[in-house]
Protein backbone atom coordinates (compact mmCIF):
# COMPACT_ATOMS: atom_id res chain seq x y z
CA UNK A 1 -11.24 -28.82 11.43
CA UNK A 2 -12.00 -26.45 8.62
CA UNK A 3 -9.35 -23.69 10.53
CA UNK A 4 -7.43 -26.63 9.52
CA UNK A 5 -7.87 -27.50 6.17
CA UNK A 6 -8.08 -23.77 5.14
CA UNK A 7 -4.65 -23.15 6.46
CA UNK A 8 -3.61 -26.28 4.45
CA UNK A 9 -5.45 -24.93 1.51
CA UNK A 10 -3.38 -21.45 2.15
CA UNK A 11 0.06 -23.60 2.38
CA UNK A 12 -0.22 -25.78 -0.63
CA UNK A 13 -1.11 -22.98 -2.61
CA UNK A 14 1.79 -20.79 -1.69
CA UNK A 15 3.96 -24.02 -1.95
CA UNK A 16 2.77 -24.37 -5.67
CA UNK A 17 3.26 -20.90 -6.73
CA UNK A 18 6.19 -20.70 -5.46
CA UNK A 19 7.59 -23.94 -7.27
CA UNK A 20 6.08 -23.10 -10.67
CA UNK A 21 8.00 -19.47 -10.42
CA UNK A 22 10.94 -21.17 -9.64
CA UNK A 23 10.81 -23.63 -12.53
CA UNK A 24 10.00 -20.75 -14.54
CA UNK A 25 12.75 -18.45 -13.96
CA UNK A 26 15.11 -21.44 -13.76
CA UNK A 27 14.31 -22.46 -17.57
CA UNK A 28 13.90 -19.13 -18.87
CA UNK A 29 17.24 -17.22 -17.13
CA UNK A 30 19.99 -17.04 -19.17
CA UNK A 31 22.49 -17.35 -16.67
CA UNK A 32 23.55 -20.81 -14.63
CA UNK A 33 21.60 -21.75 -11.55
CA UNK A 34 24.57 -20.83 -9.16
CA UNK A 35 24.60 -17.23 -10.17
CA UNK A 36 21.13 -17.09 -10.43
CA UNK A 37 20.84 -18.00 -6.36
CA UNK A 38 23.50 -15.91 -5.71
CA UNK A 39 21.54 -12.57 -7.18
CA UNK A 40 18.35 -13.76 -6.08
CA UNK A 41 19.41 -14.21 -2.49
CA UNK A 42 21.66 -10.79 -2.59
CA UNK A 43 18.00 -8.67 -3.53
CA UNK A 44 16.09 -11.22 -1.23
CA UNK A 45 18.52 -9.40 1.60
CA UNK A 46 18.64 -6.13 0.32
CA UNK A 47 14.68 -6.22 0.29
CA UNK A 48 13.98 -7.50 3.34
CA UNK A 49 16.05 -5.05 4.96
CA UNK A 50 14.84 -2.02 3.05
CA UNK A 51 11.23 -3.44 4.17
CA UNK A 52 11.40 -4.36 7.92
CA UNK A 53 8.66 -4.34 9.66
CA UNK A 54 8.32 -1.99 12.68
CA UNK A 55 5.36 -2.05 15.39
CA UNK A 56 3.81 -5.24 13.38
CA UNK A 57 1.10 -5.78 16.08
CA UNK A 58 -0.51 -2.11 15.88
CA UNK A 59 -0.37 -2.55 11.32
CA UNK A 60 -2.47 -6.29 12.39
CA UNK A 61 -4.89 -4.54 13.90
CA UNK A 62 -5.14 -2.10 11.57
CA UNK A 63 -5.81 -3.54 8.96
CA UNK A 64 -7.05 -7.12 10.44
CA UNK A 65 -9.28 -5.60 13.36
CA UNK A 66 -7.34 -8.61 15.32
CA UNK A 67 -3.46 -9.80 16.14
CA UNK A 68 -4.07 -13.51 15.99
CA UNK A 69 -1.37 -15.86 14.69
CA UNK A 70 -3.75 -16.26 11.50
CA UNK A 71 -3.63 -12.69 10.25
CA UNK A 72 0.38 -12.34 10.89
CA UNK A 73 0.97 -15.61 8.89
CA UNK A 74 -1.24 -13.64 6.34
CA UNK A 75 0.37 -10.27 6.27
CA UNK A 76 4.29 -12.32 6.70
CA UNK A 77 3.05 -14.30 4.05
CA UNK A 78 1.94 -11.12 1.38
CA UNK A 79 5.43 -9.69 2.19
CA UNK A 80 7.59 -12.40 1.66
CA UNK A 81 5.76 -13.16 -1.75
CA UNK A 82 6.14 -9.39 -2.33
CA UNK A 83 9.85 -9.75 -1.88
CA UNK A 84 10.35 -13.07 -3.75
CA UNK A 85 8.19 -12.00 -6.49
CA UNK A 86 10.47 -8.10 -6.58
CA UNK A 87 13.73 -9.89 -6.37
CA UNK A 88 12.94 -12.77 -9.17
CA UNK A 89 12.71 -9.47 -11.61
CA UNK A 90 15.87 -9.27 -13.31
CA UNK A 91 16.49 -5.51 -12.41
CA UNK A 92 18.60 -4.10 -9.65
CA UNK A 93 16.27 -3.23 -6.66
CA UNK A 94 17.54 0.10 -7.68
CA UNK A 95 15.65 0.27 -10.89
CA UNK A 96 12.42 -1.57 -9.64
CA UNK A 97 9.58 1.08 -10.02
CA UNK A 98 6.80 1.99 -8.48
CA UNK A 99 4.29 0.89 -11.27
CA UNK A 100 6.51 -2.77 -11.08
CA UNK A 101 6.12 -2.38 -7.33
CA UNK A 102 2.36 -2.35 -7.70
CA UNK A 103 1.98 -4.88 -9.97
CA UNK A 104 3.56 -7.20 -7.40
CA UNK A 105 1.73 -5.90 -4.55
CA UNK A 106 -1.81 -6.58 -6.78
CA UNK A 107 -0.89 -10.23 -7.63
CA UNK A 108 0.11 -11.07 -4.40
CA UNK A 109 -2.98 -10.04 -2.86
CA UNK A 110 -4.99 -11.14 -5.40
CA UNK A 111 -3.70 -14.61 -4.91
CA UNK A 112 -4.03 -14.26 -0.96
CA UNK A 113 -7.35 -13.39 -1.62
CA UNK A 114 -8.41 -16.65 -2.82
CA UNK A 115 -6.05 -18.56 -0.50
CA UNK A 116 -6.84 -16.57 2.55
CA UNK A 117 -10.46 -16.40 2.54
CA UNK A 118 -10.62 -13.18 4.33
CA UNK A 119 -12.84 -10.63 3.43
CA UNK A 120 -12.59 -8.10 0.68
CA UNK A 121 -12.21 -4.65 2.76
CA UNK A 122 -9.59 -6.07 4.72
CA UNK A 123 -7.81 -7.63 1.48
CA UNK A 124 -8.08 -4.37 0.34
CA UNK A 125 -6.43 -2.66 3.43
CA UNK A 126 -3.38 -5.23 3.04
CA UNK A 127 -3.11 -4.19 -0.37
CA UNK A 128 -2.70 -0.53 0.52
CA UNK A 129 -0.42 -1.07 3.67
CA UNK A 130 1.52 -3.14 1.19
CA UNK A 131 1.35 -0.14 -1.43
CA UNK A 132 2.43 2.34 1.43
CA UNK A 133 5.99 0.05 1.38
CA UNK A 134 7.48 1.36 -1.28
CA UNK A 135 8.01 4.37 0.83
CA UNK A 136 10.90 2.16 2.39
CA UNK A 137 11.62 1.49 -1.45
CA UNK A 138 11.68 5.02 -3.37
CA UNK A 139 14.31 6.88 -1.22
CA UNK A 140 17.26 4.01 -1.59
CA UNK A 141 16.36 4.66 -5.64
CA UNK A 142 16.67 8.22 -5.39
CA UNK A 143 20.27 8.29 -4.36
C-alpha cells in the first residue's frame, strides 16, 4: 500500500509540474500555440534521438544497484523531464549549452529527489549519468 501511494505521490507530482510549465510557456511565448507545438515537438524528436538510451538494464544497475520496474520509471522519468524541460528553452538544440544542460539535469533531479524517495547517493549517481548525456549532446553542436 505505501509502494502504492508513493508511486501516486511520484505521478501527481510530475503531472503538476508538467501542467504549470505548460501554462507558463503558453502565456509567456510570443508566438501562437500551433507554432509553439510544432517547435516544441520538432526538439522533443531531435532530443530524444540525440539521447537514446543504449544497454538501459546494465546503467539501472549501475546506478540503482537493481533493474526493477521502479527504478526504470525513475531514470525514464529524469530523461523525459530532461528533454521536455531542454526543448521548452527557446534556443535551437544547437545552441543549448552545457552550463543550460546542467541546470536542467540539477532541477530535474532535485525534483525526483523529493518525488522519488530514493536515497541521496543514488540520486546523486542519476544526476551524473544524466550529466554524462550531453556527450550525445556536444558533438551535434560542434558541427
Amino acid at each position: 500500500m505505501a509502494d502504492d501511494q508513493k508511486s501516486s505521490k511520484f505521478g501527481v507530482g510530475v503531472l503538476i509540474g508538467t501542467l504549470l510549465g505548460g501554462l507558463a510557456a503558453l502565456f509567456l511565448s510570443p508566438t501562437s500555440g500551433e507554432e509553439n507545438r510544432e517547435i516544441v515537438a520538432k526538439k522533443v524528436k531531435q532530443l530524444e534521438k540525440l539521447l537514446e538510451e543504449a544497454e538501459l538494464d546494465k546503467k539501472l544497475k549501475s546506478i540503482f544497484g537493481e533493474t526493477t520496474e521502479e527504478v526504470k520509471e525513475i531514470y525514464l522519468q529524469a530523461k523525459k523531464e530532461v528533454i521536455k524541460k531542454l526543448a521548452a528553452l527557446k534556443e535551437a538544440v544547437e545552441s543549448i549549452d552545457k552550463a543550460k544542460y546542467e541546470k536542467v539535469v540539477h532541477e530535474t533531479v532535485n525534483l525526483l529527489k523529493k518525488e522519488a524517495k530514493r536515497e541521496a547517493g543514488v540520486m546523486e549517481k542519476l544526476k551524473e549519468e544524466l550529466l554524462k548525456e550531453w556527450k550525445k549532446l556536444e558533438p551535434k553542436k560542434k558541427k
